[in-house]
Protein backbone atom coordinates (compact mmCIF):
# COMPACT_ATOMS: atom_id res chain seq x y z
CA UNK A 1 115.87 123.31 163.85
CA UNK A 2 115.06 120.56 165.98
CA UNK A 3 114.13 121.08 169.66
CA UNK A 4 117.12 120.22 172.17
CA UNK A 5 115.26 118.50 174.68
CA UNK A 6 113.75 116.09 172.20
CA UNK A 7 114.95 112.51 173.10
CA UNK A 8 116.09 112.16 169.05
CA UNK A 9 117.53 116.08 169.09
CA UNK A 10 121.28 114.68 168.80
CA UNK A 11 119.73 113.02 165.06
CA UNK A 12 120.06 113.99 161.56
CA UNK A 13 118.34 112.05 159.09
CA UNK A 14 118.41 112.34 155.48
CA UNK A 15 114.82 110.83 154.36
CA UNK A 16 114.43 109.98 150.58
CA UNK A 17 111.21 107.92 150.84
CA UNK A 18 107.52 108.21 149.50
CA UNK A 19 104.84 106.43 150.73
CA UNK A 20 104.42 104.42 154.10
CA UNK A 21 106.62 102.12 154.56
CA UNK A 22 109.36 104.29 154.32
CA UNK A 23 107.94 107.83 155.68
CA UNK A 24 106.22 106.20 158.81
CA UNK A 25 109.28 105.75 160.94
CA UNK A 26 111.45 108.93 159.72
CA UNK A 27 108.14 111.30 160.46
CA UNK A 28 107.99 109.48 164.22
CA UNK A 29 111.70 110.36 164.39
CA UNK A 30 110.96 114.02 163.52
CA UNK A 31 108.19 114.27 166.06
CA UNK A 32 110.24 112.79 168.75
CA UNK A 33 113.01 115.72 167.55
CA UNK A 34 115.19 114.38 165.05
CA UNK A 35 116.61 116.74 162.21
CA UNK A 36 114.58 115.19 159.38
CA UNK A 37 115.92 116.78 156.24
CA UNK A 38 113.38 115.22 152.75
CA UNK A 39 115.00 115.30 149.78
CA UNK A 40 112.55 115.95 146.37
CA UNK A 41 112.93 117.51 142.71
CA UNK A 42 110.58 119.77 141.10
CA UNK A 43 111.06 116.40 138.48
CA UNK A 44 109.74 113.81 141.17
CA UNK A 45 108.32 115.06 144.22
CA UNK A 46 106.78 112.79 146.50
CA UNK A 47 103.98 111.61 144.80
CA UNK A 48 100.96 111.99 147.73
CA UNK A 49 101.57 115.71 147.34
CA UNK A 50 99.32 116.05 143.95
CA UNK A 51 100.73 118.89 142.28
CA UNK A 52 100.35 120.24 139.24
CA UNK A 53 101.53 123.20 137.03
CA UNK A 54 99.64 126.70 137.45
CA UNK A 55 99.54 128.79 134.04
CA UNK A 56 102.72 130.50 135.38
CA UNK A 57 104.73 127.10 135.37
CA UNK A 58 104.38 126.78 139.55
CA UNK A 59 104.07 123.29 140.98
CA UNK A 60 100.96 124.04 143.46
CA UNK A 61 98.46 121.63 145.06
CA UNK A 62 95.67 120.01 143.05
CA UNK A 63 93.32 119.62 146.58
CA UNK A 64 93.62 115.89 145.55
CA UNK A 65 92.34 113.98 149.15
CA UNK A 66 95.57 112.10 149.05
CA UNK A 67 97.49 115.44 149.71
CA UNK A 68 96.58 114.27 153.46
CA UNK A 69 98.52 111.23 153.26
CA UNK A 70 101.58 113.52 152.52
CA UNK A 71 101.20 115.35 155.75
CA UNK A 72 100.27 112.59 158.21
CA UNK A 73 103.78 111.18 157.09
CA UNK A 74 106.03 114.28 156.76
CA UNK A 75 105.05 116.74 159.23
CA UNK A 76 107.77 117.98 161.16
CA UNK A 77 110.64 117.07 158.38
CA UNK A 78 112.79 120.22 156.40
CA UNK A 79 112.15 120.05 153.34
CA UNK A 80 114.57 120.34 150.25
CA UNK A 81 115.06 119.95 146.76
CA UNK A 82 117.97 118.55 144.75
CA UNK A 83 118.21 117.63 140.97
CA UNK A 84 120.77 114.17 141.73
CA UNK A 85 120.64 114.30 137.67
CA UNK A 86 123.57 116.78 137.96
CA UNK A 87 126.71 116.39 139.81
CA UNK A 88 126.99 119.16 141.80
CA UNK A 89 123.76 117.88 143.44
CA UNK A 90 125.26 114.49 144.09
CA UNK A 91 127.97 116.43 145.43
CA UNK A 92 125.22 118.50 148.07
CA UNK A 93 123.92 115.36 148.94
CA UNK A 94 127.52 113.71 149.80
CA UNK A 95 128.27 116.63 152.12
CA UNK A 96 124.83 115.85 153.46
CA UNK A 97 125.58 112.63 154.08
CA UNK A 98 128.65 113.88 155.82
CA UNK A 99 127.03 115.61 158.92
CA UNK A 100 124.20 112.94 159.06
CA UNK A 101 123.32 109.92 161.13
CA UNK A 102 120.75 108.33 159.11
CA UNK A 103 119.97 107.89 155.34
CA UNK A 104 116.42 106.20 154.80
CA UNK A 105 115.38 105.40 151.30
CA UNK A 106 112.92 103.13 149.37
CA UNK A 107 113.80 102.95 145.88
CA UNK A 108 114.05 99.55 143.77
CA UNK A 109 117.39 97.66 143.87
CA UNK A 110 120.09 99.82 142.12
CA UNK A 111 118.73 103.57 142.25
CA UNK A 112 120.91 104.76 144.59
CA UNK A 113 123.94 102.87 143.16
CA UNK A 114 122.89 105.10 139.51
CA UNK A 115 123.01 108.17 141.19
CA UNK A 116 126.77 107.07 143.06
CA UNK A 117 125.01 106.98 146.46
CA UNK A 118 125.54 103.19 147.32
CA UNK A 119 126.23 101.84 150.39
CA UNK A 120 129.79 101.73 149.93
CA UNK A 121 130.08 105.35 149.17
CA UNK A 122 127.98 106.39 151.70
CA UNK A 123 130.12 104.34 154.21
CA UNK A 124 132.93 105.81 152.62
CA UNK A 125 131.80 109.52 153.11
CA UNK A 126 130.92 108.66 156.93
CA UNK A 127 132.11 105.12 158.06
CA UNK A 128 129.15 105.71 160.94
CA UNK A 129 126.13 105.81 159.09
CA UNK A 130 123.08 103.69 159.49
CA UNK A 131 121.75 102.89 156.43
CA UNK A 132 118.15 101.46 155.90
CA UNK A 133 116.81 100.31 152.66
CA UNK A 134 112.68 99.72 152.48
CA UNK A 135 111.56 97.38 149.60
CA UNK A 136 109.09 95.22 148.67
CA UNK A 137 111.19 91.58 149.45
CA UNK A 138 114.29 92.82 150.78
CA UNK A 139 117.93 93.11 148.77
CA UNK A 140 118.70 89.21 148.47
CA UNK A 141 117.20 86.57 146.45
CA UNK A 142 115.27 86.02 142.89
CA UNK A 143 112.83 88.48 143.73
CA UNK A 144 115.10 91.43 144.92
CA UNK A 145 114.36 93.65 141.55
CA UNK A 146 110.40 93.17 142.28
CA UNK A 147 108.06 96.45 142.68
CA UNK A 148 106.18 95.92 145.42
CA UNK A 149 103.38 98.25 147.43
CA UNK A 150 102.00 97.40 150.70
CA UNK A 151 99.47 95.41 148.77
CA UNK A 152 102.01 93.12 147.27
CA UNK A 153 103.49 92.62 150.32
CA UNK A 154 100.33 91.75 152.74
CA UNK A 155 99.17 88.87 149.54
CA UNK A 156 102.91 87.02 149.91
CA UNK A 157 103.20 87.72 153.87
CA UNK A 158 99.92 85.61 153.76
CA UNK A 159 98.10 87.88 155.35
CA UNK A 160 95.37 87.81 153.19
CA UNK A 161 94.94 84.20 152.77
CA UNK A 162 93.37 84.17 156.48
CA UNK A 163 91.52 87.26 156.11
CA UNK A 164 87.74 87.21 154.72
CA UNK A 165 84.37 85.58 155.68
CA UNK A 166 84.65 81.66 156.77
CA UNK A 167 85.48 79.35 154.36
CA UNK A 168 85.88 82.03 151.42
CA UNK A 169 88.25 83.81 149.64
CA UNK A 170 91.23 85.45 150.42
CA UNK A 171 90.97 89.47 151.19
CA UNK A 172 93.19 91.97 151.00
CA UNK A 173 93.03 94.11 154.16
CA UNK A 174 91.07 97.79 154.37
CA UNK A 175 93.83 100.24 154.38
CA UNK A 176 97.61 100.32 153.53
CA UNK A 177 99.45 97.18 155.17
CA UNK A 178 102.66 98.30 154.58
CA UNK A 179 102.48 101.10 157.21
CA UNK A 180 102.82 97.91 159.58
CA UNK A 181 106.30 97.76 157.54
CA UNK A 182 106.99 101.71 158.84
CA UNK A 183 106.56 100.49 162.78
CA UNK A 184 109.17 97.66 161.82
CA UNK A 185 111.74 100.03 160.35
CA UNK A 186 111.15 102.48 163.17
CA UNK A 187 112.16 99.44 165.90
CA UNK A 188 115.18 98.55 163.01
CA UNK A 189 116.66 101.98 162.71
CA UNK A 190 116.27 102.53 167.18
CA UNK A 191 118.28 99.15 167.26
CA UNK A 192 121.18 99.83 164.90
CA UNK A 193 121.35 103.59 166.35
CA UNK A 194 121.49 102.07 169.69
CA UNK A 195 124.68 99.40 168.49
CA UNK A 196 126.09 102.22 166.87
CA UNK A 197 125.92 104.52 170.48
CA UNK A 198 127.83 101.39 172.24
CA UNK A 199 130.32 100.72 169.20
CA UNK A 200 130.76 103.28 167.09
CA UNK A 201 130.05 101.03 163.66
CA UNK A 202 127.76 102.05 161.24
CA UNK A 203 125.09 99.86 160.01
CA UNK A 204 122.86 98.80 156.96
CA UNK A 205 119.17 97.57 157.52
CA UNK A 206 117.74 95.74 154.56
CA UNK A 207 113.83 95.49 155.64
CA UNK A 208 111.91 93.90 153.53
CA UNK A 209 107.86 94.27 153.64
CA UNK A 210 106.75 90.78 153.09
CA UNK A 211 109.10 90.17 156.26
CA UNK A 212 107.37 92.32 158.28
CA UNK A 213 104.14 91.45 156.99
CA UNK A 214 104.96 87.62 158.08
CA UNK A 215 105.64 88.62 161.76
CA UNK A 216 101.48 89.47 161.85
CA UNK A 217 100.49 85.91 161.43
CA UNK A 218 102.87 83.58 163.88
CA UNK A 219 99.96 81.18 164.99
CA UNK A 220 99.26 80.54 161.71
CA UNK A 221 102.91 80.00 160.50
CA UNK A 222 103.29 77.99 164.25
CA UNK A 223 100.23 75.72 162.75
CA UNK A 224 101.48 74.39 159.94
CA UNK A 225 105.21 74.20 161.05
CA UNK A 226 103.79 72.11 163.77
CA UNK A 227 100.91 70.19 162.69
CA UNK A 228 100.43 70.91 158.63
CA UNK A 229 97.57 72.48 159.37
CA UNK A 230 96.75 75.40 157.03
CA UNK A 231 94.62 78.09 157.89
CA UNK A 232 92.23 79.43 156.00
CA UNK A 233 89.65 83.47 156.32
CA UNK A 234 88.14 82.91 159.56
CA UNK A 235 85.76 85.77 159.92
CA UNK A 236 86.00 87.75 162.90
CA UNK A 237 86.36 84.52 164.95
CA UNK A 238 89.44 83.73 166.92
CA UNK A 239 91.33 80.05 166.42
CA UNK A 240 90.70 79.74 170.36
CA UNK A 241 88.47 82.42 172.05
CA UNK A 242 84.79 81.84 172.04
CA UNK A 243 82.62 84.15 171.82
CA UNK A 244 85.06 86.44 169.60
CA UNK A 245 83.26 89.11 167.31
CA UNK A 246 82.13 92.51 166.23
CA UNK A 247 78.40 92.62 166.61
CA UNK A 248 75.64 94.64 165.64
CA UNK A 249 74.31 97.19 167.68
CA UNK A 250 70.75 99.56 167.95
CA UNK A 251 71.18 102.16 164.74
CA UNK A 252 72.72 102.33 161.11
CA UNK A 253 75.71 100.67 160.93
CA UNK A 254 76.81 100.54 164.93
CA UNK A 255 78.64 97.63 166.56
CA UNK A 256 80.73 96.19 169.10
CA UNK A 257 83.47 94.10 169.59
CA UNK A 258 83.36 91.28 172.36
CA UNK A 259 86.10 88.63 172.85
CA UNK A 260 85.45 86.22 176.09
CA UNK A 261 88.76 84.27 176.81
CA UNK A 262 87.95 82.77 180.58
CA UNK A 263 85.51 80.69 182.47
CA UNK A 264 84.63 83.73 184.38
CA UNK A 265 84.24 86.43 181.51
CA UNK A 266 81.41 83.66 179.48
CA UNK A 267 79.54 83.41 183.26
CA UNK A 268 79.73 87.19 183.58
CA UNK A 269 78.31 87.61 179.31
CA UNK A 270 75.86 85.18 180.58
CA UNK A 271 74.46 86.70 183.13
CA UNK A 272 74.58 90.56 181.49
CA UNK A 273 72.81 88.97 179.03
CA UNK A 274 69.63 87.42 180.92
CA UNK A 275 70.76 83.58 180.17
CA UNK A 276 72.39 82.46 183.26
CA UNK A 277 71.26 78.75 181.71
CA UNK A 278 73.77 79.36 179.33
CA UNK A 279 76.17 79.28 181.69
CA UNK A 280 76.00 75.97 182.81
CA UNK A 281 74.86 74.29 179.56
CA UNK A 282 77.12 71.18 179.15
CA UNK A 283 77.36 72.29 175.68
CA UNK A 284 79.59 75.58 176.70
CA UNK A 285 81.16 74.36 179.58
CA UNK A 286 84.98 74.82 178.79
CA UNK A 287 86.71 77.39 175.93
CA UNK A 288 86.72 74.62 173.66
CA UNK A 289 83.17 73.25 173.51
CA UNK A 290 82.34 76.81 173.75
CA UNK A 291 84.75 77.43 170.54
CA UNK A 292 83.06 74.58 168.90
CA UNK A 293 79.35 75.63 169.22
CA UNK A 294 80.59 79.44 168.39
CA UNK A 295 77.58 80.27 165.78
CA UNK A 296 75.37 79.36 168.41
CA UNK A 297 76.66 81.79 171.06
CA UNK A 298 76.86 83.94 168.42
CA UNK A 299 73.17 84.25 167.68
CA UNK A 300 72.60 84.35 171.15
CA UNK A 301 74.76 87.41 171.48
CA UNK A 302 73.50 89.43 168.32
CA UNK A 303 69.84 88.82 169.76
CA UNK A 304 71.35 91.37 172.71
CA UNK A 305 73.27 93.58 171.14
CA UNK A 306 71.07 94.49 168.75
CA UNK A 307 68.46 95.96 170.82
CA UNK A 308 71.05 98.10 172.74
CA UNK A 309 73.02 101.16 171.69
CA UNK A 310 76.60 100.76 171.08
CA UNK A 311 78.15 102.55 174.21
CA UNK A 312 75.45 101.55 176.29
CA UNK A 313 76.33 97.98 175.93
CA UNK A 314 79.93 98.39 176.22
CA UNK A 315 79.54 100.22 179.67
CA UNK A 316 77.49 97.45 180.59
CA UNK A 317 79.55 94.53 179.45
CA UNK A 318 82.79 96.15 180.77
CA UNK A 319 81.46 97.05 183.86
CA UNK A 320 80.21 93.35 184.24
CA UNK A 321 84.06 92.64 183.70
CA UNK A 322 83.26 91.40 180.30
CA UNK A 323 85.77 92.54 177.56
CA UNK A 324 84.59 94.93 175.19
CA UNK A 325 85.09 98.15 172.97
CA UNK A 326 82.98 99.82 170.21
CA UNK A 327 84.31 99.34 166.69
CA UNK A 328 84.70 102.93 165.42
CA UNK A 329 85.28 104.15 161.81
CA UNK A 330 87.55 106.97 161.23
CA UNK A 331 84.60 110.03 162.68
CA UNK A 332 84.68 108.00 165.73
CA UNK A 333 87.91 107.66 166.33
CA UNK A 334 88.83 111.82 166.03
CA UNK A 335 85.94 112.54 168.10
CA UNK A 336 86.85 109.92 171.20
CA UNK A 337 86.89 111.38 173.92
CA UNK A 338 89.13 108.84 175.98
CA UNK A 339 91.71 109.37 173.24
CA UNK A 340 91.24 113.57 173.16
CA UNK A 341 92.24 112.74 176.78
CA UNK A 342 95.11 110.69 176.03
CA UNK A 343 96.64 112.77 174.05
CA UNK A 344 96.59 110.15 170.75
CA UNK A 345 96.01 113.16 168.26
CA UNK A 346 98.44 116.68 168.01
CA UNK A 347 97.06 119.46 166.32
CA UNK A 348 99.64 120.95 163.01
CA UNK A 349 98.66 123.98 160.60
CA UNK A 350 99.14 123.13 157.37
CA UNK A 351 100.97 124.95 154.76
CA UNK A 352 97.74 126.89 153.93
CA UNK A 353 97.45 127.55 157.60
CA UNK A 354 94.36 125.07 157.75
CA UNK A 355 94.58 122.65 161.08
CA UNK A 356 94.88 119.58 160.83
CA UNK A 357 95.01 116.30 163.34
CA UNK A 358 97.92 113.60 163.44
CA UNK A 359 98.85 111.10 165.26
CA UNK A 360 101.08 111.39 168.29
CA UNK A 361 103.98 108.58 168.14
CA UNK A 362 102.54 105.50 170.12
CA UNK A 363 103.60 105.81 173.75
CA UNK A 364 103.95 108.18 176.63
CA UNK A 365 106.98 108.15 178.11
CA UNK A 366 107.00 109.35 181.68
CA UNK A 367 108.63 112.81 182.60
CA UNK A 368 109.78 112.89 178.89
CA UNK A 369 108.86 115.40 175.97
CA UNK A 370 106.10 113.83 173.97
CA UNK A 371 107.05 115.75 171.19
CA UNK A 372 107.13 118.52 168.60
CA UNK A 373 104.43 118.47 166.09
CA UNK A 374 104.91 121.02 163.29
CA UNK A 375 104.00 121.46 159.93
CA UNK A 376 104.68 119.64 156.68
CA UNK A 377 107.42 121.19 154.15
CA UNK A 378 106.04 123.05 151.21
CA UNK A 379 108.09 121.65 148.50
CA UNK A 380 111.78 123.06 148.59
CA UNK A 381 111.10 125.01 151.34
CA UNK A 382 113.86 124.83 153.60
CA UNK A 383 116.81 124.93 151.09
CA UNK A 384 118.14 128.20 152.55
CA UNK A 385 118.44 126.86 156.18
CA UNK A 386 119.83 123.07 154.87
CA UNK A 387 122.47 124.48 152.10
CA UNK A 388 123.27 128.18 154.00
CA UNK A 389 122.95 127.23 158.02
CA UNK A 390 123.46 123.59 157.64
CA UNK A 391 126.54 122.82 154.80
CA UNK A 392 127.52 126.51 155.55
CA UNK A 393 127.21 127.78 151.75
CA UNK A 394 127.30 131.39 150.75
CA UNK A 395 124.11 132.84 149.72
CA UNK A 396 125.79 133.67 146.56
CA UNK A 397 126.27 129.60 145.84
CA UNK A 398 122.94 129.08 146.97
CA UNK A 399 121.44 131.44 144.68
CA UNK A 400 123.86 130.36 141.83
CA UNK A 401 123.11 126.61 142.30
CA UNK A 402 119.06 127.28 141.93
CA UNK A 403 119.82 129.36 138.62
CA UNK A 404 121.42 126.21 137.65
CA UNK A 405 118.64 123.95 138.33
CA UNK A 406 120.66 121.87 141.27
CA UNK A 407 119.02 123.07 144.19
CA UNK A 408 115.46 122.46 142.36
């Protein structure tokens, strides 16, 4: 079902993750045109769908606001459903396997194993495949059989022991971490499809989240490796760059962002700012003095920005040549006109023909498809097309294998 011209269209991936970590880089592969098939059960489907049971015994939508997580990460996939408590559905998912690329899943240490679906018989089915496994602190080591969500993972990266106001506590970051994780597994699963195009092996990816989590805070991890220094919440400051902030602005709640890392970006704030004096204060006179007297610049600049609205100052700073950008919640940010023009949203129905935004995957590539952008699979919904056009059953099996409560 997959478009042909799609750079991915040559893919088949068989996706048995919930939540970010996992979803994020199969549903980018499905936009850019891979045949993403996502394997449920009426017993556990994914999770962020919220269903419930109707009065006639029908899993339908509860309206839950999470529901939109489930489409933000599986638009585009086929979906199907298979009870792996039986073994003829083992046995669908083998012959799966068997005409796929790709098998993605997220389960703790051993699930897949249970259900006879371990690496080794997957290899064994199609010596080929590229295999990744999400968890929480990858396959190795004491803590291999730890449950772990993206908040687990973003306190033991250390993320969150340099996130918070100055000198306090640690903070666990606004919003799920571990789809940070799903960018990493996207760039893992490109790389091993790319060895396999130039050898022909197969390949298993064991990514674990704290890993990936890790690979966000190099200067800090550079710091102590080099000089035992340990980092601590820093605000919105920078270790280096001075003035570095988000700063209010004219109006509830409205602010800017300003980070001055040159000589000539502080004389240009300076002088937007009526205090050319500041500019050649010995105080302020190189990035480090200025880095050291940094709550001073910063009153200076709040005194400014706070009698200006937000996009009026930006236009002003930036067209000063001082960098700057308006911190936007969520309203902001689907409303933006420089992103409507950059094409950072695509526009889905979803499965109760309602539209609904998404993300386009990161990056225009020139004189390539962007992608295809379609809807996310009511649950089940494409078993006809994946047993019948796909594995090439009879309807008569199909029909017989969903009285029996395998397709289901």
């Amino acid at each position: 079902m997959g478009t042909t011209t799609m750079p991915l269209s040559h893919i088949r991936v068989l996706d048995f993750t919930r939540a970010l970590a996992g979803s994020l880089p199969t549903v980018w592969m499905a936009a850019l045109g891979a045949e993403v098939i996502k394997v449920e059960s009426h017993f556990q489907p994914d999770a962020t769908r919220r269903l419930r049971t109707d009065d006639q015994g029908n899993l339908v939508p509860t309206g839950d606001p999470r529901r939109a997580h489930f489409i933000a990460m599986n638009h585009s996939k086929l979906g199907v459903t298979v009870n792996l408590r039986k073994p003829d559905g083992v046995q669908l998912i083998r012959d799966l396997v068997a005409v796929s690329d790709v098998v993605v899943e997220s389960f703790s240490r051993g699930v897949m194993e249970r259900f006879g679906l371990g690496l080794p018989e997957l290899r064994r089915i199609r010596p080929d495949i590229v295999v990744l496994g999400v968890s929480g602190f990858g396959r190795t080591g004491p803590m291999r059989d730890d449950i772990a969500y993206g908040a687990m993972a973003s306190g033991f990266s250390g993320m969150d022991s340099i996130t918070g106001y100055e000198n306090g506590v640690p903070q666990a970051i606004g919003g799920a971490m571990d789809s940070t994780t799903g960018l990493g597994a996207y760039c893992a699963l490109m790389i091993a499809l790319y060895y396999r195009g130039h050898t022909g092996q197969g390949q298993f990816v064991d990514l674990a989240m704290t890993e990936v989590q890790m690979s966000m805070i190099p200067e800090a991890l550079m710091d102590f490796s080099l000089n035992g220094r340990e980092r601590g919440p820093r605000g919105n400051g920078d270790g280096g760059m001075a003035p570095h902030g988000c700063y209010p602005c004219r109006g509830n709640d409205s602010w800017l962002v300003i980070a001055v890392g040159t000589d000539e970006e502080w004389t240009a704030l300076c002088k937007v700012m009526g205090l050319s004096s500041l500019a050649g204060d010995p105080r302020f006179s190189d990035p480090y003095r200025r880095w050291l007297a940094r709550d001073v610049l910063d009153r200076h600049i709040r005194n400014w920005t706070r009698t200006r609205e937000r996009d009026e100052a930006v236009t002003i700073l930036q067209k000063a040549g001082v960098p700057a950008a308006p911190s936007y919640n969520v309203k902001d940010i689907v409303s933006d006109p420089h992103l409507k023009e950059h094409q950072a949203f695509a526009t889905i129905a979803s499965s109760d023909q309602v539209s609904v935004s998404v993300l386009r995957v990161p990056g225009l590539v020139d004189g390539a498809p962007q992608g295809q952008y379609l809807s996310a699979p009511d649950l089940g919904e494409h078993n006809p097309f994946v047993f019948g056009d796909i594995l090439g059953l009879p309807p008569s099996d199909v029909e017989r294998l969903t009285r029996d409560k395998v397709i289901y």
